[in-house]
Protein backbone atom coordinates (compact mmCIF):
# COMPACT_ATOMS: atom_id res chain seq x y z
CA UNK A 1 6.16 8.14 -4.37
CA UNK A 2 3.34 9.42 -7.19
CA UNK A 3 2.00 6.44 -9.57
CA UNK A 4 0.90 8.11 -12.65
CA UNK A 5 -1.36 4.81 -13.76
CA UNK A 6 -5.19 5.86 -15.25
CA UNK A 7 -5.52 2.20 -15.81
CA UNK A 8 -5.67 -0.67 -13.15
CA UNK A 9 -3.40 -2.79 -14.79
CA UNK A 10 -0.81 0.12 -15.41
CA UNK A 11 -1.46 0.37 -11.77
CA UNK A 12 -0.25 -2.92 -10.67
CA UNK A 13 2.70 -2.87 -12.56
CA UNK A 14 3.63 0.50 -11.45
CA UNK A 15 2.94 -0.46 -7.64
CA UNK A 16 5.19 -3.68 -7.75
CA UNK A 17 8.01 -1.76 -9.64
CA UNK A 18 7.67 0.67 -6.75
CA UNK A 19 7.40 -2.66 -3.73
CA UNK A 20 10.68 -4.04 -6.12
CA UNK A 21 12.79 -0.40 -5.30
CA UNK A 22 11.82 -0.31 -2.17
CA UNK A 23 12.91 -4.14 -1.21
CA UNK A 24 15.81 -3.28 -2.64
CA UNK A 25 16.67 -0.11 -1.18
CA UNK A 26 16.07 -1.87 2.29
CA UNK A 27 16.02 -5.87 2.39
CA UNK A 28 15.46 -5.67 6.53
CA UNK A 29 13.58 -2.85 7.23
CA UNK A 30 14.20 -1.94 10.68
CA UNK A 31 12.53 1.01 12.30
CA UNK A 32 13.52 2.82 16.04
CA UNK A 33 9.70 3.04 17.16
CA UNK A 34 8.52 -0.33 17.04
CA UNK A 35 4.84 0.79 19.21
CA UNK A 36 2.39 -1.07 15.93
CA UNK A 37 1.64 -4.33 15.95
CA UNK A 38 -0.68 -6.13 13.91
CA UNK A 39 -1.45 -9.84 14.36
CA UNK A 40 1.75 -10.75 15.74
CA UNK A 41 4.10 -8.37 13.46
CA UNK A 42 5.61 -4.68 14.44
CA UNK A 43 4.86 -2.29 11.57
CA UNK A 44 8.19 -0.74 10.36
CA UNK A 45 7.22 1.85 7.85
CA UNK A 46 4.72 3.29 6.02
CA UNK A 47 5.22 4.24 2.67
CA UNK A 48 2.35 6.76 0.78
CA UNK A 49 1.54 6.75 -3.08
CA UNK A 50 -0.05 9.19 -4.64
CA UNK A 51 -2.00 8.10 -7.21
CA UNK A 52 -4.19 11.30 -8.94
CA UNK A 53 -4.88 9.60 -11.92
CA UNK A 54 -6.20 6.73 -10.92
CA UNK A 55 -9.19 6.36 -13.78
CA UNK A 56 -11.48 4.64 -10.68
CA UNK A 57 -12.99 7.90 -9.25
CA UNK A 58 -15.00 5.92 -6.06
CA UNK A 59 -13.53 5.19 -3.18
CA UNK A 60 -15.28 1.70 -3.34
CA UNK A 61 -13.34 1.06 -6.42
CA UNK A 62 -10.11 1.71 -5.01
CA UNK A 63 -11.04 0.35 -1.79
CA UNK A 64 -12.01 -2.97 -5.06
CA UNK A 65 -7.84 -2.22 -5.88
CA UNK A 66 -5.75 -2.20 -2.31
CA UNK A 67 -8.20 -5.45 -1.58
CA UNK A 68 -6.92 -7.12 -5.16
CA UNK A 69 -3.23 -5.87 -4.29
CA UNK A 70 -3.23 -7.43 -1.30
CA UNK A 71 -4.32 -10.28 -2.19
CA UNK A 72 -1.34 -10.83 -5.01
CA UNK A 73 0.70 -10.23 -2.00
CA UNK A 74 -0.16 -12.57 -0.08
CA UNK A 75 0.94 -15.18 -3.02
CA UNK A 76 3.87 -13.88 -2.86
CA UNK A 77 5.97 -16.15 -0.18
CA UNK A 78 8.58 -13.06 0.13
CA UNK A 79 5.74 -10.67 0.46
CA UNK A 80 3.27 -12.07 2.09
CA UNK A 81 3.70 -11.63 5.65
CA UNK A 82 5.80 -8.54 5.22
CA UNK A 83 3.40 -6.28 3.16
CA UNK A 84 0.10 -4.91 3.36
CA UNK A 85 -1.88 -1.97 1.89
CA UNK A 86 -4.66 0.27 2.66
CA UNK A 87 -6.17 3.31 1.11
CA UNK A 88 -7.41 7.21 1.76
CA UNK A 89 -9.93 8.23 -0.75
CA UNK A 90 -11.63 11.74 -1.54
CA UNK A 91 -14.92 10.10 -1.16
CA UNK A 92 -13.98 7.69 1.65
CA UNK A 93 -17.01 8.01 4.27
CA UNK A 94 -14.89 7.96 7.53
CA UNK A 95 -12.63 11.47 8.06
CA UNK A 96 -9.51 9.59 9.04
CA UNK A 97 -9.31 8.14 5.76
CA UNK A 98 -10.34 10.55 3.38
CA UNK A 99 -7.92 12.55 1.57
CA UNK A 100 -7.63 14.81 -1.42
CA UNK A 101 -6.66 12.48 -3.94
CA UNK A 102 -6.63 8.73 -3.89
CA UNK A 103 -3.63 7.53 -1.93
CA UNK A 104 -2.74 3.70 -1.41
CA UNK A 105 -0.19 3.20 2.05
CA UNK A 106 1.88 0.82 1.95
CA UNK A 107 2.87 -0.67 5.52
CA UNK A 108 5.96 -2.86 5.46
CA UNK A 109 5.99 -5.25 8.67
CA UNK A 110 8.44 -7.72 10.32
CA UNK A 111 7.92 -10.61 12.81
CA UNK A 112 7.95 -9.59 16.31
């Protein structure tokens, strides 16, 4: 998916429409390589947004935004423990996250 958002609150609104599709495109999301598990859950899917232009232009900002976004998830009872985000950043110090343009991952979990 691309998010189009300059604006942090554009951004939200644009990321939960996109969480809201995707819910709805797949209720149970069920995977056939079930090998990531993160306190107690198997990770099902990933799901990438581009977001290139995202007004923030540091990674610590953005890093500021997936840490905000997850937190509204986690209020979210039918969210909470099946949602999480992280984030590759241009400027992101560490290679394995860095990428060209800011890009927040999605990665949708069920209980094991």
């Amino acid at each position: 998916d691309e998010c189009g958002a300059r604006h942090v609150d554009e951004a939200y609104e644009q990321i939960f429409s996109i969480i809201a599709k995707q819910k709805m495109e797949s209720p149970q999301i069920v995977s056939s390589t079930q090998t990531e598990k993160q306190d107690g859950r198997v990770l099902d899917k990933r799901s990438y947004i581009v977001m290139p232009n995202f007004v923030s232009s540091s990674a610590t900002s953005f890093s500021k935004f997936s840490n905000e976004l997850n937190g509204m998830l986690a209020c979210v009872p039918a969210l909470s423990s099946s949602i999480s985000c992280e984030t590759m950043h241009p400027e992101e110090i560490e290679n394995d996250r860095r990428s060209s343009v800011p890009i927040l991952i999605l990665q949708w979990y069920r209980n094991a």
